[in-house]
N, C-alpha and C. Protein backbone atom coordinates (compact mmCIF):
# COMPACT_ATOMS: atom_id res chain seq x y z
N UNK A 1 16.70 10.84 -7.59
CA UNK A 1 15.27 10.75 -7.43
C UNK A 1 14.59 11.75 -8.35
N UNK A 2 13.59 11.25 -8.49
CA UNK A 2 12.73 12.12 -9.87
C UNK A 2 11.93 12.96 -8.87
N UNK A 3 11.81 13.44 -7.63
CA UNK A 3 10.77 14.21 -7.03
C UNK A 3 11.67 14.65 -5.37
N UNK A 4 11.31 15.64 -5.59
CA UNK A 4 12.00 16.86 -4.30
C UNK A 4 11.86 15.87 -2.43
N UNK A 5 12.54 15.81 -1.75
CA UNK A 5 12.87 14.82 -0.80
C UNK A 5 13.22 15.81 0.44
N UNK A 6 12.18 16.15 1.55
CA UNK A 6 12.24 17.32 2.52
C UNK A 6 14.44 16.62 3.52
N UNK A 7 14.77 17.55 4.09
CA UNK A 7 16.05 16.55 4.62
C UNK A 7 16.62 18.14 5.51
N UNK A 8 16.72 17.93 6.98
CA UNK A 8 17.26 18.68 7.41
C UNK A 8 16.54 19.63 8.02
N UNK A 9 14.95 19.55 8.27
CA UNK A 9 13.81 19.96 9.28
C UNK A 9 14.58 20.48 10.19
N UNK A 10 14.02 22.29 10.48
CA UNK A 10 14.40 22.81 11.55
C UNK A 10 13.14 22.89 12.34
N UNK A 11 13.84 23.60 13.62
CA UNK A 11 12.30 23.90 14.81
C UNK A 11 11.12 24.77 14.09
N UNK A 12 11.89 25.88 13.53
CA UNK A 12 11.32 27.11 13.03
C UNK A 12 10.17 25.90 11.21
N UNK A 13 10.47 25.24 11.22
CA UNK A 13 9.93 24.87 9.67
C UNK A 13 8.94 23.73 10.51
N UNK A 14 9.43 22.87 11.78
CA UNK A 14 8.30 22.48 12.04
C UNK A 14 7.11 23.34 12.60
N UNK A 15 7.46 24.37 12.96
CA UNK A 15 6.43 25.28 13.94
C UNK A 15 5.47 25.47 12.71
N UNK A 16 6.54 25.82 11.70
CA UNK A 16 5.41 26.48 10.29
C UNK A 16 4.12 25.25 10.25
N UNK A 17 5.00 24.21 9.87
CA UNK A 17 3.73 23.51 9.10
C UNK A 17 2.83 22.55 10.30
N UNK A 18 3.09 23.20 11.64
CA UNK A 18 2.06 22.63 12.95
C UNK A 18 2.94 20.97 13.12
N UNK A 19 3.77 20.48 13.46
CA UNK A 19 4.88 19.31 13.28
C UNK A 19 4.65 19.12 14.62
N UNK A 20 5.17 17.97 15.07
CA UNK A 20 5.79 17.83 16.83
C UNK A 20 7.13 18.04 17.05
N UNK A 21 7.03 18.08 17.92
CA UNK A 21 8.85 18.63 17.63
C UNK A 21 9.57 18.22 18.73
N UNK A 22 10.62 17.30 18.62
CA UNK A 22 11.05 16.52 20.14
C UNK A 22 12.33 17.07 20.69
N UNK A 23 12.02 18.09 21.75
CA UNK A 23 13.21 18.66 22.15
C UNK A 23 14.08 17.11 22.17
N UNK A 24 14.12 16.22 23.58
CA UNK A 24 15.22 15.71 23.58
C UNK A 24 16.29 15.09 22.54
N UNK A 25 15.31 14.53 21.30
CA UNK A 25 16.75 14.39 20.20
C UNK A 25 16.43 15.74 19.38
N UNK A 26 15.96 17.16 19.30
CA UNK A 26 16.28 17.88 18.63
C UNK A 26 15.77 17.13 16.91
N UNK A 27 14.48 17.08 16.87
CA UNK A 27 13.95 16.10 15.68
C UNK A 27 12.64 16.39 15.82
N UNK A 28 11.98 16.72 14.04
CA UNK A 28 10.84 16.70 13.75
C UNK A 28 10.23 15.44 13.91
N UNK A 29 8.97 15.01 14.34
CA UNK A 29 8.06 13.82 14.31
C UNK A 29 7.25 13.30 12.96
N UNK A 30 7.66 12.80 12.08
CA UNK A 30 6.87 12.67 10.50
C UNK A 30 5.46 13.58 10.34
N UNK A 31 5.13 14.29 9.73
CA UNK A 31 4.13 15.00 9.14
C UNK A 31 4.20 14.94 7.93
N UNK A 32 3.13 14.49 7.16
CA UNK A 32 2.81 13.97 5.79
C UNK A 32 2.04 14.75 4.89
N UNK A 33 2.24 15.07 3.90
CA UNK A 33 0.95 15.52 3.18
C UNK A 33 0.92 14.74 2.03
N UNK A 34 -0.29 15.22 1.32
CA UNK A 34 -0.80 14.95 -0.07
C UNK A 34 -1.06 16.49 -0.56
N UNK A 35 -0.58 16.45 -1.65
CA UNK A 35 -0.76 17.64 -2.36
C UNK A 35 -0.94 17.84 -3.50
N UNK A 36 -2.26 18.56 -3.89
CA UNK A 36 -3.36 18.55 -4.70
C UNK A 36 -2.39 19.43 -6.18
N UNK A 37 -2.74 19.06 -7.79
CA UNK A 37 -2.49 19.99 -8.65
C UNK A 37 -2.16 20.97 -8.46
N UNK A 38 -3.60 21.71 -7.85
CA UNK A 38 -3.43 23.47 -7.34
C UNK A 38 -2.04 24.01 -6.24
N UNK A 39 -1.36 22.46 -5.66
CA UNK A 39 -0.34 23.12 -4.56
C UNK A 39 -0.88 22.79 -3.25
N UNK A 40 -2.75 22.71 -3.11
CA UNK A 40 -3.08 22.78 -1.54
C UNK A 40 -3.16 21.70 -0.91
N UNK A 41 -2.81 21.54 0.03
CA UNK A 41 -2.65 20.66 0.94
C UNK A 41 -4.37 19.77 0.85
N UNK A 42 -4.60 18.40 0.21
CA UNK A 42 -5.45 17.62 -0.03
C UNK A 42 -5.86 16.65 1.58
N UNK A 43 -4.65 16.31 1.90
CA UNK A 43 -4.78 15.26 3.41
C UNK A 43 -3.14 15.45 3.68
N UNK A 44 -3.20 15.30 5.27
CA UNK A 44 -2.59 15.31 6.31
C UNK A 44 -2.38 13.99 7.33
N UNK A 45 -0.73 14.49 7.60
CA UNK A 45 -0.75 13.14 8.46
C UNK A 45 0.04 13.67 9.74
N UNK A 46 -0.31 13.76 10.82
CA UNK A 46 0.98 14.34 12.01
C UNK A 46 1.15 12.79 12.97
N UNK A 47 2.14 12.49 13.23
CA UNK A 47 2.92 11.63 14.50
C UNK A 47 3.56 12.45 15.18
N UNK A 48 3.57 11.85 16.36
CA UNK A 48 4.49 12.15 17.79
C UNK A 48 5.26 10.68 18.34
N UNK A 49 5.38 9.90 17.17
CA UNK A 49 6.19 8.44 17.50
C UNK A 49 5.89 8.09 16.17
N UNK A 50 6.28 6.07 16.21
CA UNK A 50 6.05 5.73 15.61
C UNK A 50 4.91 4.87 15.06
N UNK A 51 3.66 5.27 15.34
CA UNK A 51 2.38 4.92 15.39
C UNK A 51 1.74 6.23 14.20
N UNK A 52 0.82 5.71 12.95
CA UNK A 52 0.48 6.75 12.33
C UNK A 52 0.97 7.21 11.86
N UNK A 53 1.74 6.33 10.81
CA UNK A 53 2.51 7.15 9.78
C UNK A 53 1.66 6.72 8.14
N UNK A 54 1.82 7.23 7.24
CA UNK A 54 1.09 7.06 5.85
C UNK A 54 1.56 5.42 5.27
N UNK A 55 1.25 5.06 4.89
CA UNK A 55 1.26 3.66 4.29
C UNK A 55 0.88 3.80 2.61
N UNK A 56 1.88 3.93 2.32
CA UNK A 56 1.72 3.73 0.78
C UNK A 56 0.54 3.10 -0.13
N UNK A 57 0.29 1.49 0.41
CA UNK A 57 -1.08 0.97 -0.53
C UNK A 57 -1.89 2.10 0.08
N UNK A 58 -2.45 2.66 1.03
CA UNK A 58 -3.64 3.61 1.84
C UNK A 58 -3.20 4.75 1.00
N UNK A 59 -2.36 5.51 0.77
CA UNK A 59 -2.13 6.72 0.09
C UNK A 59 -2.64 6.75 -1.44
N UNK A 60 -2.23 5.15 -2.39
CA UNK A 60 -2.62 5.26 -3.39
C UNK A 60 -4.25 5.09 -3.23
N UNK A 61 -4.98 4.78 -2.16
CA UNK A 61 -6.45 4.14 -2.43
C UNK A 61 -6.77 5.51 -2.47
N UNK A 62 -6.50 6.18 -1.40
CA UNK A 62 -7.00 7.58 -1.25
C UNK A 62 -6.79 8.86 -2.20
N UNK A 63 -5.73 8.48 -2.85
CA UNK A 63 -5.63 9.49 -3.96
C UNK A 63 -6.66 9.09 -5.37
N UNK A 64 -7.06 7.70 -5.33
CA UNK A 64 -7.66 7.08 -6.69
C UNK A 64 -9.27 7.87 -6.12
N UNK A 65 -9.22 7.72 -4.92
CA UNK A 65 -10.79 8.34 -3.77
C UNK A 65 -10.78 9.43 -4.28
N UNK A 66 -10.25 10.58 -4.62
CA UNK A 66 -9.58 11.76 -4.81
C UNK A 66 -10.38 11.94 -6.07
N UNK A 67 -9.62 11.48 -6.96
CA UNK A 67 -9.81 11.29 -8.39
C UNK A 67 -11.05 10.76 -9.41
N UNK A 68 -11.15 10.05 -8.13
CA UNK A 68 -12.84 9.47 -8.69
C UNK A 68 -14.38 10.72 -8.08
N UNK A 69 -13.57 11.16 -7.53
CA UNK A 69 -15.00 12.39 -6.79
C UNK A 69 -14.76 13.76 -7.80
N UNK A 70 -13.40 13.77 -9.03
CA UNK A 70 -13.27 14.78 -9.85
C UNK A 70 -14.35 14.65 -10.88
C-alpha cells in the first residue's frame, strides 16, 4: 500500500484519540479522520457499531467541499 494503514489499536491509543472501546471483544469501534496538509484533524467520524461509518463517495465530496472554500 502506498499510505500508512492504523492495525493493532490498543485501550491506551483509543483513550488518546476519544474511540469507543468494547470491553467484551477487547476492540476499538472505527474512528475516522480526515487530515488536513498542516497534520490537523479536518473532520471526524466515531462509531460504537456498525452504523456511521465514512463512505468513501461522501469523503471525496467533502474533501472537494474542503478545497473549494481554499
Amino acid at each position: 500500500m502506498s499510505f500508512p494503514v492504523g492495525y493493532g489499536a490498543t485501550r491506551e491509543i483509543g483513550d488518546a484519540i476519544g474511540a469507543f472501546w468494547e470491553d467484551r471483544r477487547g476492540l476499538i469501534q472505527p474512528s475516522e479522520f480526515i487530515i488536513g496538509a498542516d497534520n490537523k484533524i479536518v473532520s471526524s467520524s466515531y462509531s460504537d457499531g456498525p452504523l456511521g461509518r465514512m463512505d468513501a463517495a461522501d469523503v471525496i465530496k467533502l474533501i472537494k467541499l474542503y478545497e473549494s472554500r481554499k
